[in-house]
Every structure is written in structure tokens, then in C-alpha cells.
PDB file of N, CA and C in Angstrom:
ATOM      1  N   UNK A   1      -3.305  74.166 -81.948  1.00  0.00           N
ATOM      2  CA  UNK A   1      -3.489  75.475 -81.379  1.00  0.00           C
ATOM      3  C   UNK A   1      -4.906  75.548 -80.808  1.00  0.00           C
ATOM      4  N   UNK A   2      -5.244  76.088 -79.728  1.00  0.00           N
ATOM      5  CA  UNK A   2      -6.450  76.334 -78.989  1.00  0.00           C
ATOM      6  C   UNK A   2      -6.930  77.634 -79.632  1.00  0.00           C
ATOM      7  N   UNK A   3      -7.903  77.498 -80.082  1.00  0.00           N
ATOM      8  CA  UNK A   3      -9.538  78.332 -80.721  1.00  0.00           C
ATOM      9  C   UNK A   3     -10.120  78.893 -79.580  1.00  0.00           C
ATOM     10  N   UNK A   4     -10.757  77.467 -78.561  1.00  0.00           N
ATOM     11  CA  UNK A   4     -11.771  78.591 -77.639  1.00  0.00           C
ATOM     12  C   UNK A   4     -10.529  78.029 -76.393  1.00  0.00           C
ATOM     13  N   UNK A   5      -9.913  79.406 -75.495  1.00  0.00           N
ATOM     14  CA  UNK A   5      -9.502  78.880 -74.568  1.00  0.00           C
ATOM     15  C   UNK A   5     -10.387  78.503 -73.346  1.00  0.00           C
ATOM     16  N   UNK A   6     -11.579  79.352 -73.379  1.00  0.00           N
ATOM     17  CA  UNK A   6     -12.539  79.069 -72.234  1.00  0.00           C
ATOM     18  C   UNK A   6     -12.586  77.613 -72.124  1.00  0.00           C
ATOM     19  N   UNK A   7     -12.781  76.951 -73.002  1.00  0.00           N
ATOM     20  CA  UNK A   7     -13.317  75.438 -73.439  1.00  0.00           C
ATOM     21  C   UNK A   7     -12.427  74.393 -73.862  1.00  0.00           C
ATOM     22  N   UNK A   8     -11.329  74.907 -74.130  1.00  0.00           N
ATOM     23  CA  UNK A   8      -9.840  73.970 -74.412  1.00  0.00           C
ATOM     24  C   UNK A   8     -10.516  73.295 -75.905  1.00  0.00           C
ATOM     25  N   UNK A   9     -11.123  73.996 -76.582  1.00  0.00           N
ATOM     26  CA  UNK A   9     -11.221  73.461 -78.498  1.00  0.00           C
ATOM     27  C   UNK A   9     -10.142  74.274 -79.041  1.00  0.00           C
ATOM     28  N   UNK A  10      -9.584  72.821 -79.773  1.00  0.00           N
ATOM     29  CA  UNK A  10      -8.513  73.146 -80.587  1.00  0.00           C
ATOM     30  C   UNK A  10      -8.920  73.544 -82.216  1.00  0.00           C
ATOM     31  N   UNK A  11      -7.995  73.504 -83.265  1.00  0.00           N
ATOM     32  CA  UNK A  11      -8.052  73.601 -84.719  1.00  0.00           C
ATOM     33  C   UNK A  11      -8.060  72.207 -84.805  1.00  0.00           C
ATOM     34  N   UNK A  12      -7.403  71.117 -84.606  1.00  0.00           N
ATOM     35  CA  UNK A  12      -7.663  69.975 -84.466  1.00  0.00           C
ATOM     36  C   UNK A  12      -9.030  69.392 -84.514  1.00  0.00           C
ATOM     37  N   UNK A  13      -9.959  69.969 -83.246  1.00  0.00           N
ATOM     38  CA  UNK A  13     -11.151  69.624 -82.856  1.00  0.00           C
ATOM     39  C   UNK A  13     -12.119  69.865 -84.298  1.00  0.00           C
ATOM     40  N   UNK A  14     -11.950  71.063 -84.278  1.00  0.00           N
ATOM     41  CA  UNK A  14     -12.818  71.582 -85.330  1.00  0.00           C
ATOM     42  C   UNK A  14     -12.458  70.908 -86.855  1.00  0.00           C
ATOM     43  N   UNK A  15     -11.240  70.830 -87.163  1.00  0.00           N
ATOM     44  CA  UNK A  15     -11.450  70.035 -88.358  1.00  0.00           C
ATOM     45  C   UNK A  15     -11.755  68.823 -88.965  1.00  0.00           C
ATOM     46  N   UNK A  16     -11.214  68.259 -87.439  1.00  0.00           N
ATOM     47  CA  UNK A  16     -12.286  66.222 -87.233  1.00  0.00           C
ATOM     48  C   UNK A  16     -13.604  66.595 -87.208  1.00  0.00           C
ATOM     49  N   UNK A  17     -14.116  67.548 -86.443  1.00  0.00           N
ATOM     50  CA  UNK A  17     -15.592  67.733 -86.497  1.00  0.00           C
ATOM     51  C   UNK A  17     -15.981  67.619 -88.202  1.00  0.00           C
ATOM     52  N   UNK A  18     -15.520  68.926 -88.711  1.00  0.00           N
ATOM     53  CA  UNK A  18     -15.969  69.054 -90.405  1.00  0.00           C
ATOM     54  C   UNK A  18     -15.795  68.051 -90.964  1.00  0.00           C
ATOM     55  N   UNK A  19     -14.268  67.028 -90.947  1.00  0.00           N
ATOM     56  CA  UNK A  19     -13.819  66.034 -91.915  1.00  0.00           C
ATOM     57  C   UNK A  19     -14.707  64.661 -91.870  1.00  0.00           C
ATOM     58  N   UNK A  20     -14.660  64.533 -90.297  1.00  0.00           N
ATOM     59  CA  UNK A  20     -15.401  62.722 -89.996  1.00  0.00           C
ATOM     60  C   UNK A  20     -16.508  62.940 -90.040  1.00  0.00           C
ATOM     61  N   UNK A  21     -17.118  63.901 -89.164  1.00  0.00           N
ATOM     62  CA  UNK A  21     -18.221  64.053 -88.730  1.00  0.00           C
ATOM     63  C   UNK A  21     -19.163  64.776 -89.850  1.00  0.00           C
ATOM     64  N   UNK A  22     -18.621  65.425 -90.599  1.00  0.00           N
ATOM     65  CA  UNK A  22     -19.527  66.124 -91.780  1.00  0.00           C
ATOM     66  C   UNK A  22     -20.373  67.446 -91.543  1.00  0.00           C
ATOM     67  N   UNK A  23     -19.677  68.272 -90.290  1.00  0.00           N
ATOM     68  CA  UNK A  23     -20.540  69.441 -89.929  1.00  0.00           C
ATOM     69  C   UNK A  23     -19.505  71.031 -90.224  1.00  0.00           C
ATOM     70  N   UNK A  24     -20.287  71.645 -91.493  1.00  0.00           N
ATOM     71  CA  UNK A  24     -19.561  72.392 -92.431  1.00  0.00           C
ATOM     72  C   UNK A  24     -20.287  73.456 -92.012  1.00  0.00           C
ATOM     73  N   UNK A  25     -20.868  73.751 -90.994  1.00  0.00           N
ATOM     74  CA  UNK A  25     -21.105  75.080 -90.321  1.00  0.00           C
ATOM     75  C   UNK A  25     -21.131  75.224 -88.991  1.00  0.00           C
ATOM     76  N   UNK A  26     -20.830  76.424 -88.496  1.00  0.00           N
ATOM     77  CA  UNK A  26     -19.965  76.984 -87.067  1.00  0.00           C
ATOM     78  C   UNK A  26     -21.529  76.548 -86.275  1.00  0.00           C
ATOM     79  N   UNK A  27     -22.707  76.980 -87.101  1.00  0.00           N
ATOM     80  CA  UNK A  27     -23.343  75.971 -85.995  1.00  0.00           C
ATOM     81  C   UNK A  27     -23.373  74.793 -85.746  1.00  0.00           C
ATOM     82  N   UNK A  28     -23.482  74.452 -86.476  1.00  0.00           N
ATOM     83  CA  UNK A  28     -23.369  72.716 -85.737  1.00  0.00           C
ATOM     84  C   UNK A  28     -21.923  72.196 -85.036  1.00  0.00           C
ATOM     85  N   UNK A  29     -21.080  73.229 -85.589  1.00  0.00           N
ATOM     86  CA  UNK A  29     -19.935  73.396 -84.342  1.00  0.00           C
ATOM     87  C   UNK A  29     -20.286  73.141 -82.875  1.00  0.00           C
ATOM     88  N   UNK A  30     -20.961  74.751 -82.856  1.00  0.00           N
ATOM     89  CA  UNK A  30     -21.600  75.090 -81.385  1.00  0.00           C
ATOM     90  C   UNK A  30     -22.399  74.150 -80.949  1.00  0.00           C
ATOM     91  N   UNK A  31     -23.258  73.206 -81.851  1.00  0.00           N
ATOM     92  CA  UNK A  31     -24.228  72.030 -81.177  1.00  0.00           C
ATOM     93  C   UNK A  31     -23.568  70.921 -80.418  1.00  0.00           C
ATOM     94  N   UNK A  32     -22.339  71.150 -80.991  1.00  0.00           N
ATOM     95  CA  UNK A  32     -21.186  69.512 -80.643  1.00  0.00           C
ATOM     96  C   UNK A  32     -20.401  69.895 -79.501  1.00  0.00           C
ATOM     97  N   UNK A  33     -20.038  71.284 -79.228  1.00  0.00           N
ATOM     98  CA  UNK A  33     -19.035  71.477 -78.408  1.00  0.00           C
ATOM     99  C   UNK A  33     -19.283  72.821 -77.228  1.00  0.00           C
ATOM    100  N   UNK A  34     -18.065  73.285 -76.898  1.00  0.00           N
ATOM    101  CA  UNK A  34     -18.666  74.142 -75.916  1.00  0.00           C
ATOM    102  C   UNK A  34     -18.562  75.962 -76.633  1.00  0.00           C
ATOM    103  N   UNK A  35     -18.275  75.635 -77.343  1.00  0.00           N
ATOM    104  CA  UNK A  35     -17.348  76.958 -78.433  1.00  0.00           C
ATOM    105  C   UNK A  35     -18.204  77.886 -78.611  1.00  0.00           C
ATOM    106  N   UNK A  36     -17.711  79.452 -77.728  1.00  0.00           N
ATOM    107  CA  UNK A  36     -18.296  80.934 -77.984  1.00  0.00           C
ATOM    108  C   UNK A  36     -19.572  80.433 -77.296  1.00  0.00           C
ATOM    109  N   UNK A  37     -19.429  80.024 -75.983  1.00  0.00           N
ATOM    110  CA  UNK A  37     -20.803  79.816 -75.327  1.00  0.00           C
ATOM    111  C   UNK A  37     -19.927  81.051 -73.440  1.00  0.00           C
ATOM    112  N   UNK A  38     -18.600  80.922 -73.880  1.00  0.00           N
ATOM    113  CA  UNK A  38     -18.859  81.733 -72.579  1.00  0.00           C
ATOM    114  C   UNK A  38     -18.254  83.260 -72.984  1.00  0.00           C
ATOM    115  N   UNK A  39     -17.396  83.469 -73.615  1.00  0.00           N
ATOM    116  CA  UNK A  39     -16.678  84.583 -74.132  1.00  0.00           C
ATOM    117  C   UNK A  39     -16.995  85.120 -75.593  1.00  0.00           C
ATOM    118  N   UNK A  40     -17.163  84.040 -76.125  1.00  0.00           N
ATOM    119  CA  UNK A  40     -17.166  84.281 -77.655  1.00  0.00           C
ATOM    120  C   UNK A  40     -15.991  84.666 -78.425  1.00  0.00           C
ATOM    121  N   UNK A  41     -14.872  85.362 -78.121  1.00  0.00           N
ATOM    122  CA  UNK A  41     -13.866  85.594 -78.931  1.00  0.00           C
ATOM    123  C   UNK A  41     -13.088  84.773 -79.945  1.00  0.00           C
ATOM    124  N   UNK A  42     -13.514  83.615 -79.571  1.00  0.00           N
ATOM    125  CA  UNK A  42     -13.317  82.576 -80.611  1.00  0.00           C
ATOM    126  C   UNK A  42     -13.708  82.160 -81.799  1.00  0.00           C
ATOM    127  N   UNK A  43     -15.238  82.967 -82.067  1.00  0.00           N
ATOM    128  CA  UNK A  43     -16.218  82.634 -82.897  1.00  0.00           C
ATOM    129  C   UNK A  43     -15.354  82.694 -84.463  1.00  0.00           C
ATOM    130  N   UNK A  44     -14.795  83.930 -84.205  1.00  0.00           N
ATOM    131  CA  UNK A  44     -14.442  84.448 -85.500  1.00  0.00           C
ATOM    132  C   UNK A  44     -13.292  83.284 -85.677  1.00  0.00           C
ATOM    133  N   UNK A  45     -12.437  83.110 -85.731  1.00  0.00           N
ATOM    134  CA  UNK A  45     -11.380  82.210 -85.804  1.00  0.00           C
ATOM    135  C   UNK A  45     -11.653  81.141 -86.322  1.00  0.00           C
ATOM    136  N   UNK A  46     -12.616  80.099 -85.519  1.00  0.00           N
ATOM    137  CA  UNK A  46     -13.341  79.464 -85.688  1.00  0.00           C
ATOM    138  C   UNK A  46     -13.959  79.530 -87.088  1.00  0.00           C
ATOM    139  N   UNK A  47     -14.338  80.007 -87.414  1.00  0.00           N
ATOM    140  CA  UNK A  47     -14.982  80.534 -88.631  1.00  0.00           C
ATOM    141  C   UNK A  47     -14.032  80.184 -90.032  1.00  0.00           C
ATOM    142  N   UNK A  48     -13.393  81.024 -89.408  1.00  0.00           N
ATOM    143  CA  UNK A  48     -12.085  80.664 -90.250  1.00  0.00           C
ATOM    144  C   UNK A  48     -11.515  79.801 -90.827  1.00  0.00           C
ATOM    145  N   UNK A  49     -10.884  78.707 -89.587  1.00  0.00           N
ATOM    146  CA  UNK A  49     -10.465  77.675 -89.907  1.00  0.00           C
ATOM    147  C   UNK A  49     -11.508  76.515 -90.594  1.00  0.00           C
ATOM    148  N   UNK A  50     -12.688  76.624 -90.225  1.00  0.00           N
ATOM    149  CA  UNK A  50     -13.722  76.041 -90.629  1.00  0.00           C
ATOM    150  C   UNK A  50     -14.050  76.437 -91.993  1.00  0.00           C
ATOM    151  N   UNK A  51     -13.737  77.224 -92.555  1.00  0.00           N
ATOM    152  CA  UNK A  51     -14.047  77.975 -94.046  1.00  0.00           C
ATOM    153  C   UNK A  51     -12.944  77.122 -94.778  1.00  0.00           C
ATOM    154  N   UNK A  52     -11.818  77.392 -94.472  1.00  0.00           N
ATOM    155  CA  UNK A  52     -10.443  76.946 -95.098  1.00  0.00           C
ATOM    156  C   UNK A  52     -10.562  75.555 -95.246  1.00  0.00           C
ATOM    157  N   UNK A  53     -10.912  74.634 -93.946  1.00  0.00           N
ATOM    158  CA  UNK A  53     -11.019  73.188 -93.884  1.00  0.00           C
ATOM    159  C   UNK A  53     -12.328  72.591 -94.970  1.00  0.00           C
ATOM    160  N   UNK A  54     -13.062  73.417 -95.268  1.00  0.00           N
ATOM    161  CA  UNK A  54     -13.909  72.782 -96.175  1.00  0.00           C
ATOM    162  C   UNK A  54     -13.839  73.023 -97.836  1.00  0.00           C
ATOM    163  N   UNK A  55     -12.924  74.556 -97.508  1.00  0.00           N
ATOM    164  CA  UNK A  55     -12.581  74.324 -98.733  1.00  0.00           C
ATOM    165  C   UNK A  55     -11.490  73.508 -99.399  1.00  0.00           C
ATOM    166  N   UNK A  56     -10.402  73.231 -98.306  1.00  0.00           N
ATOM    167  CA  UNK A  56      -9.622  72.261 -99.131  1.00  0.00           C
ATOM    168  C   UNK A  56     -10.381  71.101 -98.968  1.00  0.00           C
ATOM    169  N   UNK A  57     -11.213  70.262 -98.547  1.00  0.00           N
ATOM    170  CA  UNK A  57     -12.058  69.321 -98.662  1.00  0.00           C
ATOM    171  C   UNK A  57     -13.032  69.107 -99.457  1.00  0.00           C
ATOM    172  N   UNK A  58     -13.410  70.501-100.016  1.00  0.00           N
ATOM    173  CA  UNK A  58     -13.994  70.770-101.484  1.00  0.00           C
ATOM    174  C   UNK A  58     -13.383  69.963-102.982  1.00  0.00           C
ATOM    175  N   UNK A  59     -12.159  70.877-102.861  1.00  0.00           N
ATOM    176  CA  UNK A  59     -11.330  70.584-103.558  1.00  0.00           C
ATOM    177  C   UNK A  59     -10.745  69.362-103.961  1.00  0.00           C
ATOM    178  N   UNK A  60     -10.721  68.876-103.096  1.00  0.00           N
ATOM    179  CA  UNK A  60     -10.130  67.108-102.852  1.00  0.00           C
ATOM    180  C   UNK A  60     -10.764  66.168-103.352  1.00  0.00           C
ATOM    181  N   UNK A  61     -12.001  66.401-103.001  1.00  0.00           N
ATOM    182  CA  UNK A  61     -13.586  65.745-103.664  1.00  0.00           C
ATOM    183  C   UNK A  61     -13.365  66.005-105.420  1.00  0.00           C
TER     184      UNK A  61
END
């Protein structure tokens, strides 16, 4: 599912970001990608899924 449509980031995107890459906040989201740089309506969502993805990755650990 597409997050930012301005930018074509998926839920996908964002959770390889957190999982491989190791970046467990929406900023360093925004450092990697194009996300809530033209509309923003995505931010929140984003947020979201990024909360959820680390916590089951919490957990797992």
C-alpha cells in the first residue's frame, strides 16, 4: 500500500528501511526518502506503521 502518494513510498519501503537498515524513527525516514516533503499527509501514517514495525521487532528480539 502507498504511504506518501506524492513520492510513491510504500509500507513495504518503510519497513525494510526500519528492519535492514535499522532506522526506528520517522526522521531518519525523511533523511532516506522523499516522505511528507511535499504534502505531508502521510506523516501520520507513516508514523504508524513505523511504531507497529518496531514493535513487533521489539518483541522478536
Amino acid at each position: 500500500m502507498y504511504v506518501c502518494l506524492c513520492h510513491g513510498i510504500s509500507d513495504k519501503k518503510i519497513k525494510k528501511l526500519a528492519l535492514e537498515s535499522g532506522i526506528l524513527d520517522i526522521r531518519g525516514i525523511k533523511r532516506c526518502t522523499a516522505l511528507g516533503s511535499q504534502c505531508g499527509k502521510c506523516v501520520k501514517q507513516a508514523k504508524e506503521i513505523l511504531s507497529d514495525t518496531v514493535q513487533i521487532y521489539s518483541q522478536a528480539s
